[in-house]
Protein backbone atom coordinates (compact mmCIF):
# COMPACT_ATOMS: atom_id res chain seq x y z
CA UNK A 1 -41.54 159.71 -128.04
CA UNK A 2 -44.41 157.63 -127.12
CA UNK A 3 -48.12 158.35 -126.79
CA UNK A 4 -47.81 158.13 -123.40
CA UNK A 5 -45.27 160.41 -122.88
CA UNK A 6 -45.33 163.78 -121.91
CA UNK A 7 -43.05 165.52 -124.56
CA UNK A 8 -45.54 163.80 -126.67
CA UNK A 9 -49.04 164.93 -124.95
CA UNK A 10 -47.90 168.56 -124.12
CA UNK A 11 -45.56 169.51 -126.83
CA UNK A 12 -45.63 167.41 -130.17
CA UNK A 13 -49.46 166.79 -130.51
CA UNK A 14 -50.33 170.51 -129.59
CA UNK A 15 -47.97 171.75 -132.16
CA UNK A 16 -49.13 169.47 -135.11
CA UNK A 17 -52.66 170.14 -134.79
CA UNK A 18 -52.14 173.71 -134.44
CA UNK A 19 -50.33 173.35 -137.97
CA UNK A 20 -52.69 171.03 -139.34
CA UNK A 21 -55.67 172.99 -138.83
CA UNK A 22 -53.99 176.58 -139.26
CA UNK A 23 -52.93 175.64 -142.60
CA UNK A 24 -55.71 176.47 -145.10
CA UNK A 25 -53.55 175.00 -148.42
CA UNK A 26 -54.80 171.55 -148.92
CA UNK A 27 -51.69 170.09 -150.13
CA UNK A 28 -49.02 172.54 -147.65
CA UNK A 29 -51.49 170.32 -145.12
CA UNK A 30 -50.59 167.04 -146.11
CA UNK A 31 -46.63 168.26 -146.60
CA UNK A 32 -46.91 169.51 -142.55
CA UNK A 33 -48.42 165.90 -141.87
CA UNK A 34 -45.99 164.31 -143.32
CA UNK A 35 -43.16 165.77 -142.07
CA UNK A 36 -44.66 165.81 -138.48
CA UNK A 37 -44.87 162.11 -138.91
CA UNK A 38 -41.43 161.96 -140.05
CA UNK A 39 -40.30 163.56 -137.00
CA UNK A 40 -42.30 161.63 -134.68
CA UNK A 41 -40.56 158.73 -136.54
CA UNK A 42 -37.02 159.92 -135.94
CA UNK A 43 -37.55 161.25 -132.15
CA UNK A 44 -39.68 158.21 -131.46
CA UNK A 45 -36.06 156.62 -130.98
CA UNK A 46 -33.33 158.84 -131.48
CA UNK A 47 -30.45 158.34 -133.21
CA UNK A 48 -31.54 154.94 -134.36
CA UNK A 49 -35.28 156.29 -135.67
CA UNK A 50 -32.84 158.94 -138.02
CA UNK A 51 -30.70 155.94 -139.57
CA UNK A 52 -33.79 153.86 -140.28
CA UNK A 53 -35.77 156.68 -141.87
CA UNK A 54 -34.76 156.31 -145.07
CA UNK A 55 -35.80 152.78 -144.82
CA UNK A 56 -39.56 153.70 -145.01
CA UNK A 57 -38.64 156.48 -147.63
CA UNK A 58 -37.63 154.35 -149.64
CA UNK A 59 -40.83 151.70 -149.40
CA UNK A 60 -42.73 154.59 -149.68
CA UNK A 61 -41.02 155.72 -153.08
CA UNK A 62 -40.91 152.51 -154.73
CA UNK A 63 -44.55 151.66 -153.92
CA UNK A 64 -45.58 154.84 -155.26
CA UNK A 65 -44.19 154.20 -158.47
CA UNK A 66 -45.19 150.89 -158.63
CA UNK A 67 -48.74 152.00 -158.25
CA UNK A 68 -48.40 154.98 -160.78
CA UNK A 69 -46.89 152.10 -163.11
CA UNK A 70 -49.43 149.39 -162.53
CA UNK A 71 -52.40 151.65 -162.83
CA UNK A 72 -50.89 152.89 -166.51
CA UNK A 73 -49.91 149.77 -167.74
CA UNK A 74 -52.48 147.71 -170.49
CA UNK A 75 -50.55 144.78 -170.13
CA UNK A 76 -50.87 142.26 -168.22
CA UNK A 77 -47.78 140.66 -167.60
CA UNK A 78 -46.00 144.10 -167.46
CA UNK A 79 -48.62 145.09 -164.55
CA UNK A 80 -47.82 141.59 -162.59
CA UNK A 81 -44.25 142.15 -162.78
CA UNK A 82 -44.74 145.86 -161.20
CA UNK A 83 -47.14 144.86 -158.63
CA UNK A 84 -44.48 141.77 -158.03
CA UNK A 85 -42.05 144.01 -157.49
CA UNK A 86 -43.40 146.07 -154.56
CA UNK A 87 -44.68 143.29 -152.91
CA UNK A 88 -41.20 141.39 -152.79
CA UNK A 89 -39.26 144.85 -151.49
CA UNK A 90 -41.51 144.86 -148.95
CA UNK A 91 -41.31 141.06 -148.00
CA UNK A 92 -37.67 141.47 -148.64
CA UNK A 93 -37.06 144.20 -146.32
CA UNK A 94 -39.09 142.49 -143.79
CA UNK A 95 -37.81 139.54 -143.89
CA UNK A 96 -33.74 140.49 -143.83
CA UNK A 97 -34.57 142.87 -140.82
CA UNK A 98 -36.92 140.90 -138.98
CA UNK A 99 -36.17 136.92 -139.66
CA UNK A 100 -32.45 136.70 -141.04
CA UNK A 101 -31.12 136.47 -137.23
CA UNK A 102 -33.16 133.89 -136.62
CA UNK A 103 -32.73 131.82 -139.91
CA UNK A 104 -29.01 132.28 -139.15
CA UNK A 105 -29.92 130.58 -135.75
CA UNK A 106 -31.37 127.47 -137.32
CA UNK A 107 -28.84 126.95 -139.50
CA UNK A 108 -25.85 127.16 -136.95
CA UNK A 109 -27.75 124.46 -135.21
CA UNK A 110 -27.89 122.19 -137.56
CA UNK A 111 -24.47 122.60 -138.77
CA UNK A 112 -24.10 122.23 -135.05
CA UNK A 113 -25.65 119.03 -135.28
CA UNK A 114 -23.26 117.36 -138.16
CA UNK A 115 -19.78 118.78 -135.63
CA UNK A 116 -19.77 122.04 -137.05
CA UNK A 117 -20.72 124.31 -134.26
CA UNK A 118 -20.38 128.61 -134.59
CA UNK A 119 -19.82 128.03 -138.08
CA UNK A 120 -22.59 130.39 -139.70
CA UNK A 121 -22.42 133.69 -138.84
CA UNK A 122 -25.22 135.36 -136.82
CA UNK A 123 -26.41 139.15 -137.17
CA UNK A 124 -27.75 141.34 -134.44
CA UNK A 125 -30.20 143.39 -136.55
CA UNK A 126 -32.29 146.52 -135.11
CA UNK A 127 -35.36 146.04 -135.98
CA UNK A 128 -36.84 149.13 -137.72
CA UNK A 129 -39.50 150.62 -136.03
CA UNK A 130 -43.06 150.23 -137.18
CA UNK A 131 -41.68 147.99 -140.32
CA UNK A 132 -44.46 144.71 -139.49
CA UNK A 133 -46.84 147.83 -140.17
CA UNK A 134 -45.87 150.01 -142.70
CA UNK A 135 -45.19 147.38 -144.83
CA UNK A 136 -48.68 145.58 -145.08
CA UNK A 137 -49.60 149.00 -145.58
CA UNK A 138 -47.82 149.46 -148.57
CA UNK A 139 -48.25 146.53 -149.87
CA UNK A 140 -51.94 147.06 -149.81
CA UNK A 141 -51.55 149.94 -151.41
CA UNK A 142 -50.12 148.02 -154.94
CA UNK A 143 -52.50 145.05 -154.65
CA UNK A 144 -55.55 147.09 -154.48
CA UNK A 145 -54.48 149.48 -157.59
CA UNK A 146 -53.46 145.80 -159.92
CA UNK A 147 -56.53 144.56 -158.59
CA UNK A 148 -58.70 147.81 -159.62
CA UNK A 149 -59.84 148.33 -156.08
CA UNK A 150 -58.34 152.07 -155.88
CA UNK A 151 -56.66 154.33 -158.65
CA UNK A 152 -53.26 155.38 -157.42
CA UNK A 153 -52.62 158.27 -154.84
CA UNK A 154 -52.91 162.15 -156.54
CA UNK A 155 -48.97 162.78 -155.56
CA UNK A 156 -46.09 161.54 -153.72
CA UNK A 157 -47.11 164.00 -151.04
CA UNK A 158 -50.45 162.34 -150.53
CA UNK A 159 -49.28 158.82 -150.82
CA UNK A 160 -46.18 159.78 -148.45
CA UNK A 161 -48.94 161.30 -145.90
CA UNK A 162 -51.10 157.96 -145.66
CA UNK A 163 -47.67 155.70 -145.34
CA UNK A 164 -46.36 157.76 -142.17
CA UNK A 165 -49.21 158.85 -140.45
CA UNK A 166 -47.81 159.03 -136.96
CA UNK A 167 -51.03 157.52 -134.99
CA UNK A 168 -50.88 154.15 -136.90
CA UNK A 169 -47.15 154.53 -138.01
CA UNK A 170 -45.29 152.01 -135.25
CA UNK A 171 -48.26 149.65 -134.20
CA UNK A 172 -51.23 150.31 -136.21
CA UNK A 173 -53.96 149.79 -136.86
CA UNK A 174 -53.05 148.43 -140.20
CA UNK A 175 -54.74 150.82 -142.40
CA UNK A 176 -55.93 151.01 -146.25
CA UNK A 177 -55.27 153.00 -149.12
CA UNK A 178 -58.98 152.83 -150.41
CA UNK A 179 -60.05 153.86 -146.51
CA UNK A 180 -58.30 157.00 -146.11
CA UNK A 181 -57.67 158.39 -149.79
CA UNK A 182 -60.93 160.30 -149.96
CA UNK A 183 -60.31 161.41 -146.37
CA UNK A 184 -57.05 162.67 -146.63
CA UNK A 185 -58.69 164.68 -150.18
CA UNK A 186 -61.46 166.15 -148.04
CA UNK A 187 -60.40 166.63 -144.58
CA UNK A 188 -63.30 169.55 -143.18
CA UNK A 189 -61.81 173.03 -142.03
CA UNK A 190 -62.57 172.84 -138.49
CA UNK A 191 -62.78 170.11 -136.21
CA UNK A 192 -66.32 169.49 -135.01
CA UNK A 193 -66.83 169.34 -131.56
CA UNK A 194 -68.46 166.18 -131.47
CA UNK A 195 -65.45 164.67 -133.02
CA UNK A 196 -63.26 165.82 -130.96
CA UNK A 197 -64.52 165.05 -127.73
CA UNK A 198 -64.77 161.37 -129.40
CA UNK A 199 -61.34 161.64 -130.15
CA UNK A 200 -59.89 162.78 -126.84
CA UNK A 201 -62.45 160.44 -125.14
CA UNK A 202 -60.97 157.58 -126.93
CA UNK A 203 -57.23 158.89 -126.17
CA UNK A 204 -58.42 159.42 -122.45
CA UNK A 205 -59.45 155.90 -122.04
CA UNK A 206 -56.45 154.14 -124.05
CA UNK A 207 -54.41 156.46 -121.71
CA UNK A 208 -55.90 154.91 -118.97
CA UNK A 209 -56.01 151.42 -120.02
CA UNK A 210 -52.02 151.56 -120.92
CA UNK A 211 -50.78 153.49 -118.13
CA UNK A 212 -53.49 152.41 -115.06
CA UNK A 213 -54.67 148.91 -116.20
CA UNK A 214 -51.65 147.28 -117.98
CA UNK A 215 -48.91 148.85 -116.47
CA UNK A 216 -49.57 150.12 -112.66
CA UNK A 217 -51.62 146.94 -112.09
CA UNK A 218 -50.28 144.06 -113.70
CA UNK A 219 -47.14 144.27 -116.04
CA UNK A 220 -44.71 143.73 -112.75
CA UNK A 221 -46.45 140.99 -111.26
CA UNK A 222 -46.69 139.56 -114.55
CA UNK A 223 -43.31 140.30 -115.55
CA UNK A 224 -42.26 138.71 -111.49
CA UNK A 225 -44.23 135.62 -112.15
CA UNK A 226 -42.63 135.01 -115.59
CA UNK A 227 -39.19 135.42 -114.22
CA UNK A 228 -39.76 132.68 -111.29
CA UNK A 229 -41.19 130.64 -113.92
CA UNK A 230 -39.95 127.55 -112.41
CA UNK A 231 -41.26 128.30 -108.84
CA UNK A 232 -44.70 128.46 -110.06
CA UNK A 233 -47.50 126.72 -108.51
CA UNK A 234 -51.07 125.69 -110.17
CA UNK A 235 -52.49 128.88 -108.51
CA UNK A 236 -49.76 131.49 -109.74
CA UNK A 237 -49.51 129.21 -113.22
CA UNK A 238 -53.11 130.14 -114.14
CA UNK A 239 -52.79 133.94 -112.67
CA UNK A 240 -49.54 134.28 -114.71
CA UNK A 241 -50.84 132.94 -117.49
CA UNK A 242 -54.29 134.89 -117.50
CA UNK A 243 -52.70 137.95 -116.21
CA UNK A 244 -50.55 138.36 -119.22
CA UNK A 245 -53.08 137.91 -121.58
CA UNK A 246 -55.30 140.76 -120.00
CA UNK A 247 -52.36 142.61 -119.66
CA UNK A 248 -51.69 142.50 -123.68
CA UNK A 249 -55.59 143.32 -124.36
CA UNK A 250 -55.28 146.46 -122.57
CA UNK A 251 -51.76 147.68 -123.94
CA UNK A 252 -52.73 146.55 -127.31
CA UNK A 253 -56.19 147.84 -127.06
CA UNK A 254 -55.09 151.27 -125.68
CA UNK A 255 -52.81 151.85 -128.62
CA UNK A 256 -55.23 151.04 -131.13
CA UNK A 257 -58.01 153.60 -129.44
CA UNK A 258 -55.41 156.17 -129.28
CA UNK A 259 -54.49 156.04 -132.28
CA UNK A 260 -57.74 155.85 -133.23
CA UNK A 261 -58.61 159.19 -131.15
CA UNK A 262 -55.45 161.18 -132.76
CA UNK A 263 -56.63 160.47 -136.46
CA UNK A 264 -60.04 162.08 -134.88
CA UNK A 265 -58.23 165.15 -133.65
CA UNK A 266 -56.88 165.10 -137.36
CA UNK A 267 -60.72 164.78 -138.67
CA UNK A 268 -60.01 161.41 -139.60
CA UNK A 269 -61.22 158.31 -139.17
CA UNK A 270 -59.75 154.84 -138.62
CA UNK A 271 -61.09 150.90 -138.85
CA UNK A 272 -61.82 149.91 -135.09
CA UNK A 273 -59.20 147.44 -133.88
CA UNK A 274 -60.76 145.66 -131.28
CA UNK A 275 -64.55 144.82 -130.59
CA UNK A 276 -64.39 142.46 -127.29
CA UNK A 277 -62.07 139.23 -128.06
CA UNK A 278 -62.98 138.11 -124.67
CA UNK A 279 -66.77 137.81 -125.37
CA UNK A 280 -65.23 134.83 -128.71
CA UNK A 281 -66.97 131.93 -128.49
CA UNK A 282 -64.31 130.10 -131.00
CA UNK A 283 -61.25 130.84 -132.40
CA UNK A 284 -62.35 131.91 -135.26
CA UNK A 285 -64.51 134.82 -133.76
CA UNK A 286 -61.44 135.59 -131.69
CA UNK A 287 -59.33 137.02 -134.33
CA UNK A 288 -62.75 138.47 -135.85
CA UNK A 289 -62.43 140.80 -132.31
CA UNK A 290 -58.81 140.91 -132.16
CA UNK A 291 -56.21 143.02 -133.85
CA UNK A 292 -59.71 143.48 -136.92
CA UNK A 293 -57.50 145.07 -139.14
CA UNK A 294 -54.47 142.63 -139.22
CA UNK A 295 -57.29 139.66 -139.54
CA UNK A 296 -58.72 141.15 -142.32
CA UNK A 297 -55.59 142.26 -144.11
CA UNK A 298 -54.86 138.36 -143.88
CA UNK A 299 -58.20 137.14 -145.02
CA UNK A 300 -58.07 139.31 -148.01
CA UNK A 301 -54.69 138.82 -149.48
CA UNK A 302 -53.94 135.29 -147.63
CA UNK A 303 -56.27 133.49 -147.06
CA UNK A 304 -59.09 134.27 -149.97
CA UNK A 305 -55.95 134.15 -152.64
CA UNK A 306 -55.14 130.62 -151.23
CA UNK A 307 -58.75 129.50 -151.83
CA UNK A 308 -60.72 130.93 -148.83
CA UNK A 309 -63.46 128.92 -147.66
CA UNK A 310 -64.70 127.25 -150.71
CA UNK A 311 -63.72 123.56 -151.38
CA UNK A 312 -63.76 120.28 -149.35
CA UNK A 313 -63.25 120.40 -145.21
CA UNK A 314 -59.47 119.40 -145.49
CA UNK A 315 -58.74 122.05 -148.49
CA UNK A 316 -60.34 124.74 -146.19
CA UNK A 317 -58.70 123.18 -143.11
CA UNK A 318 -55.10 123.50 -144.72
CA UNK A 319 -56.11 127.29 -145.88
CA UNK A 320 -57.02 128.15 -142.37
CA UNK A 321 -53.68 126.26 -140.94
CA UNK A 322 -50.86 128.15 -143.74
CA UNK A 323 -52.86 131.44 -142.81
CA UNK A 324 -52.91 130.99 -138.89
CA UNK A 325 -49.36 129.86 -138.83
CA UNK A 326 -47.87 132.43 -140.80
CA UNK A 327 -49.61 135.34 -138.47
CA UNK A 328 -48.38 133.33 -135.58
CA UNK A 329 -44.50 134.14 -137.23
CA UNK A 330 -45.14 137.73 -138.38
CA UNK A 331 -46.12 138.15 -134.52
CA UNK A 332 -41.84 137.63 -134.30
CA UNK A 333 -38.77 134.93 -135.43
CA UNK A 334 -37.93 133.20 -132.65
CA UNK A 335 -39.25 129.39 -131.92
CA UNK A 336 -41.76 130.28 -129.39
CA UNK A 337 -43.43 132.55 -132.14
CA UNK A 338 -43.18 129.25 -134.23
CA UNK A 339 -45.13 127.69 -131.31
CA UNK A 340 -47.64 130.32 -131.33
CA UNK A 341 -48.81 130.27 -134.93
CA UNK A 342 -48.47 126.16 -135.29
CA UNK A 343 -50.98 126.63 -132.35
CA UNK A 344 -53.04 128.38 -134.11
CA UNK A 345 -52.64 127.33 -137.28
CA UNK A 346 -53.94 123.91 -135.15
CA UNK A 347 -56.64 124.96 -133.04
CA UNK A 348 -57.89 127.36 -136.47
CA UNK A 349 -57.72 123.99 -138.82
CA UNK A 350 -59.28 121.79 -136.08
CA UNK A 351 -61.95 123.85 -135.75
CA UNK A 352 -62.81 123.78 -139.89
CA UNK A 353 -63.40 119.74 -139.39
CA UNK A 354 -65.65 119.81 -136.19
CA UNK A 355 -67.61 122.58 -138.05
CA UNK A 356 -67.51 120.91 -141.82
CA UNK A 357 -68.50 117.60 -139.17
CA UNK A 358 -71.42 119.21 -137.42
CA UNK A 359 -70.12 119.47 -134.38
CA UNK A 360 -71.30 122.39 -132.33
CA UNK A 361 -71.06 123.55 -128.89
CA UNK A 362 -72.86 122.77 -125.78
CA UNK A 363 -73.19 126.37 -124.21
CA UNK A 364 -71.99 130.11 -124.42
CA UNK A 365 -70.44 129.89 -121.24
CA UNK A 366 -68.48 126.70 -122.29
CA UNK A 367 -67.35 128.28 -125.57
CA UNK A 368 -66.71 131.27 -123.78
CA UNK A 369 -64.47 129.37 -121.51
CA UNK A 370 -62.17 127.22 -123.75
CA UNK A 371 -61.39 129.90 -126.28
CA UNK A 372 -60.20 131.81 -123.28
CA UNK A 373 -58.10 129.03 -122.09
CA UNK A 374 -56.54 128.28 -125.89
CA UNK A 375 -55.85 132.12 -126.13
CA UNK A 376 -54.59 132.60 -123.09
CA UNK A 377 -52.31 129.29 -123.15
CA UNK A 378 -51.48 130.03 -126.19
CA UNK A 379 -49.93 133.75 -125.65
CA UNK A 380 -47.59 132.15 -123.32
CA UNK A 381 -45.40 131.67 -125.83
CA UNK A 382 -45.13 135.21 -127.23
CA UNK A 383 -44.66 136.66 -123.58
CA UNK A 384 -41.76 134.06 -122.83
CA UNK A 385 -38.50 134.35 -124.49
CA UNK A 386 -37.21 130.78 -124.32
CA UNK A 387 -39.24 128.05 -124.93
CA UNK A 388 -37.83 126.76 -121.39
CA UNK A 389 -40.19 129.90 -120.23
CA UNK A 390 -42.94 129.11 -121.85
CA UNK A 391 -43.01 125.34 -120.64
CA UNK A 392 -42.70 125.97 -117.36
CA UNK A 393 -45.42 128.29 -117.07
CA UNK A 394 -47.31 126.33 -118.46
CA UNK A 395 -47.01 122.59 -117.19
CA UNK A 396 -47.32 124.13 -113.53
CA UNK A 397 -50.12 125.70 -114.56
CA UNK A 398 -51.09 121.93 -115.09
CA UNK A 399 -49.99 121.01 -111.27
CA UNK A 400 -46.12 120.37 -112.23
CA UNK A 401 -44.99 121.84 -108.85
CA UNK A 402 -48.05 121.43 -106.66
CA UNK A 403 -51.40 123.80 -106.53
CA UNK A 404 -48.98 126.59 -104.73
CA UNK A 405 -51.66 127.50 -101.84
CA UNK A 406 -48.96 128.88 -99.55
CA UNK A 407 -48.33 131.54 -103.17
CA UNK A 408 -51.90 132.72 -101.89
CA UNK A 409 -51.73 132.95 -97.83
CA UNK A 410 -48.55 133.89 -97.41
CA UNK A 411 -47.50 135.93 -100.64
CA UNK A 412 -44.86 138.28 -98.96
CA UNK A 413 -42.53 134.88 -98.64
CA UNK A 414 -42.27 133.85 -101.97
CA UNK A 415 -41.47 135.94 -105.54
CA UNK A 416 -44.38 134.28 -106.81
CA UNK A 417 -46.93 135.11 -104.27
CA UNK A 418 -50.32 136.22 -105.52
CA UNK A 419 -51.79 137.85 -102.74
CA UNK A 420 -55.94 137.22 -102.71
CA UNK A 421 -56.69 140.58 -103.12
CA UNK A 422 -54.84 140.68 -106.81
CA UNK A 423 -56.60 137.50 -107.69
CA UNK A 424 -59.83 138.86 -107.31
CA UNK A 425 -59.00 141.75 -109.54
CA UNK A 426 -58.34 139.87 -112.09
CA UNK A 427 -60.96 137.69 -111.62
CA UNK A 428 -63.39 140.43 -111.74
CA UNK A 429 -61.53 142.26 -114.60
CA UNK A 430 -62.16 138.74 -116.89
CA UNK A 431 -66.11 139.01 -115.52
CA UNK A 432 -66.19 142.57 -116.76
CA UNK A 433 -64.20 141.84 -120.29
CA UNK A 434 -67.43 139.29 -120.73
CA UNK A 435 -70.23 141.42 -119.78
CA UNK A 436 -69.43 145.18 -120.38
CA UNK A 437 -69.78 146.98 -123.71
CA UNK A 438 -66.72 148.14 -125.42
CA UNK A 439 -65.41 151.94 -125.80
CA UNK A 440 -67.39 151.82 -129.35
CA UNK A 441 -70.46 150.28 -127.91
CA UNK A 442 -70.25 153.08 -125.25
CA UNK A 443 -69.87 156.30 -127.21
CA UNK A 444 -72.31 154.82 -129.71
CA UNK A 445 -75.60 154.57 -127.42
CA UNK A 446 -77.11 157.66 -126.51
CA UNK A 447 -76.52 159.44 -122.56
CA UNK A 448 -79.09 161.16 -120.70
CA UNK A 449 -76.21 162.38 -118.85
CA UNK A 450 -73.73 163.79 -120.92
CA UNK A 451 -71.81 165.53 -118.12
CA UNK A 452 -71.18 162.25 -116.34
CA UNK A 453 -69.50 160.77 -119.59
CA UNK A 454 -67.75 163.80 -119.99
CA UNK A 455 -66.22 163.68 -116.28
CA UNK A 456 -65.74 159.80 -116.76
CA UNK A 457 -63.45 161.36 -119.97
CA UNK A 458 -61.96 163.30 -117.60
CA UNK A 459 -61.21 160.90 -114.76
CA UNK A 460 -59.59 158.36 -117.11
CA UNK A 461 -57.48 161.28 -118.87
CA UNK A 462 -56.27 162.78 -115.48
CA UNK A 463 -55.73 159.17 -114.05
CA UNK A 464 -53.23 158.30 -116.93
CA UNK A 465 -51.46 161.74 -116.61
CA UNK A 466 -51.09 160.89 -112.88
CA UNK A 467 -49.23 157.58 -113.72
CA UNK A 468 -47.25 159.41 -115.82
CA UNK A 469 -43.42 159.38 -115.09
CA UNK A 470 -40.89 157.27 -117.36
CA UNK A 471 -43.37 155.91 -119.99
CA UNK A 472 -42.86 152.23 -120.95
CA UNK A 473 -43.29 150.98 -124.48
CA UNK A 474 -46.63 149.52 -125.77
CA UNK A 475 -46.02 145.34 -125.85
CA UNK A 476 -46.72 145.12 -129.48
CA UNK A 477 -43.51 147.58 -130.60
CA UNK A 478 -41.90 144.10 -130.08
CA UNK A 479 -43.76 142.71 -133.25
């Protein structure tokens, strides 16, 4: 059951909020929302979601304790070891589900290497839904309490309800303990209307970001492009490689302002997610814009614990490398994910010694411009599945096979054309990504014309219920 689904519009959400705000019993509330969220969990995927489940009940329950335990505890060794012990369940679990396939990989290969080929065994693990998410989560939640930063959660109930709270459960945002305790304690009686027109506005225009922008326009010619990898000219290099980056914004974006607009509908509210990563004028202020709440998750208990920004260039440099690298591999385990964070981890150090060296840049639009090329080059390598992919995608972007004119006049002979007409639209879609205010920048500033913002709600809402047939998973389920 996705959020652009119709079982999920039209049946699931209608029936939770009616429960939600029909119940008057603070904590029969929180029980409904939690077991709504559990359900969302299990029909998200059915049977698999069911056998999974307990998965996240158990993270849930340990955590829980943990926290109660921590927060009780006068010593300090006894608190470490407590708070040590949620954090390495949930690396644990993370790690077996998500990397032991692909450590099992390596190591065939190299026994591979010394004559020993198909000698390790390698395991085809499902990937539990929503685990990249709920366990940062979680793992906040424990940090924070040995740190002092929040006492522990009232009851399991109320603990449970922030850890499965279906709008952020599969793909975030990645929320906090300390952000939504006092909200989920005082949620108001009725739902204002000013909140919720916010809330359906921002489901309206995620809706039509996902369903209208990244899939009707570009995820099959992205997808087509990507598959004739090796075909590729300089002209359908560039528009496959550009194409699939604005095609991840606005999947990736629209999930995280949905979400965003269903905790509204709950009377909650939720960290924004995005705030224009095409407007970055560095690397740095990229992932400031991008995916907010997974950058500051890792600046808090990454990259501060392993010394932050204070110390010599190279100290700082190596701090910004170990933390780039490692979200490059929590993106996924597979060598082109490796690719992806040493990339980053790179461009994020290189970036400490021209700045620590004085260096800064000639112009906006130059800035602008190269830390839309690194992203953009650098994303190849979580849209391709073999590094093979990724390669040759990207040296023809570099002229490899030619500049690929005849992709351009005569697109309806080749499986990479790119007729004009879709190069302009992207073209103008980049322009727009670097001029127009954001969703949040939009609903912020005061309208002289509320109706038309209203019926622009409306259009966008309508549009994505048009598209709506068989709904195709958001890109970053895959993380």
């Amino acid at each position: 059951m996705l959020f652009n689904s119709t079982s999920f519009i039209f049946a699931f959400l209608p029936i939770v909020l009616a429960g939600w705000w029909g119940i008057r019993n603070e904590h029969l509330r929180l029980i409904w929302l939690t077991l709504s969220s559990y359900v969302f969990y299990v029909l998200f995927d059915f049977p698999t979601g069911l056998k999974l489940l307990p998965l996240l009940l158990i993270s849930t329950i340990v955590d829980y304790t943990a926290g109660i335990m921590i927060h009780r505890e006068t010593r300090q060794h006894v608190r470490r070891r407590w708070m040590l012990l949620s954090v390495t369940l949930n690396l644990s679990i993370l790690g077996f589900f998500k990397y032991l396939g692909f450590f099992e990989q390596i190591l065939d290969g190299i026994a591979g290497a010394f004559g020993r080929p198909d000698t390790v065994p390698i395991h085809h693990i499902i990937l539990p839904l929503g685990i990249s998410f709920y366990t940062f989560n979680s793992m906040s939640y424990t940090i924070d309490i040995y740190r002092g930063v929040v006492s522990p959660a009232r009851s399991i109930v109320h603990y449970s309800a922030f850890v499965a709270l279906f709008p952020h459960l599969i793909a975030g945002p990645i929320v906090r303990f300390r952000d939504m305790d006092i909200q989920l304690r005082s949620v108001p009686r009725h739902l204002s209307a000013a909140m919720a027109f916010t809330g359906i506005a921002f489901f309206s225009v995620g809706l039509f970001k996902k369903l209208v922008v990244a899939d009707w326009l570009f995820a099959e010619r992205v997808d087509t492009l990507y598959a004739n990898s090796a075909e590729l000219g300089v002209i359908s290099g560039i528009v496959a490689i550009l194409g699939y980056s604005v095609q991840l914004f606005f999947d990736f974006s629209a999930y995280s302002e949905m979400a965003v607009g269903l905790a509204m509908l709950l009377g909650l509210r939720y960290p924004q997610n995005f705030n224009s990563p095409f407007k970055a004028v560095s690397m740095a202020d990229f992932w400031r814009r991008w995916h907010m709440t997974l950058g500051h998750w890792i600046r808090d208990y990454l990259f501060i614990p392993l010394g932050g920004s204070r110390g010599p260039a190279w100290f700082v440099a190596r701090n910004s490398f170990i933390t780039m690298f490692l979200v490059g591999i929590w993106h996924g385990a597979a060598w082109t994910y490796v690719c992806f964070g040493l990339g980053h981890g790179i461009v994020m150090a290189g970036h400490v010694l021209l700045r620590k060296a004085g260096y800064r840049p000639f112009s906006l639009v130059t800035s602008r411009l190269t830390t839309l090329a690194i992203w953009t080059s650098l994303a190849v390598f979580i849209k391709a599945p073999t590094m093979e992919m990724a390669l040759n995608v990207l040296t023809a972007a570099v002229g490899r096979n030619g500049i690929g004119l005849d992709h351009v006049l005569r697109p309806d002979l080749h499986a990479v054309g790119v007729p004009i007409g879709f190069i302009a639209l992207l073209a103008a879609i980049l322009v727009a990504l670097n001029t127009l205010p954001n969703i949040y920048e939009m609903l912020s500033r005061p309208v002289r014309l509320p109706r038309m913002r209203a019926t622009a709600v409306g259009v966008a809402g309508g549009s994505g219920i048009l598209l709506m047939q068989a709904p195709s998973p958001f890109l970053y389920f895959q993380f």
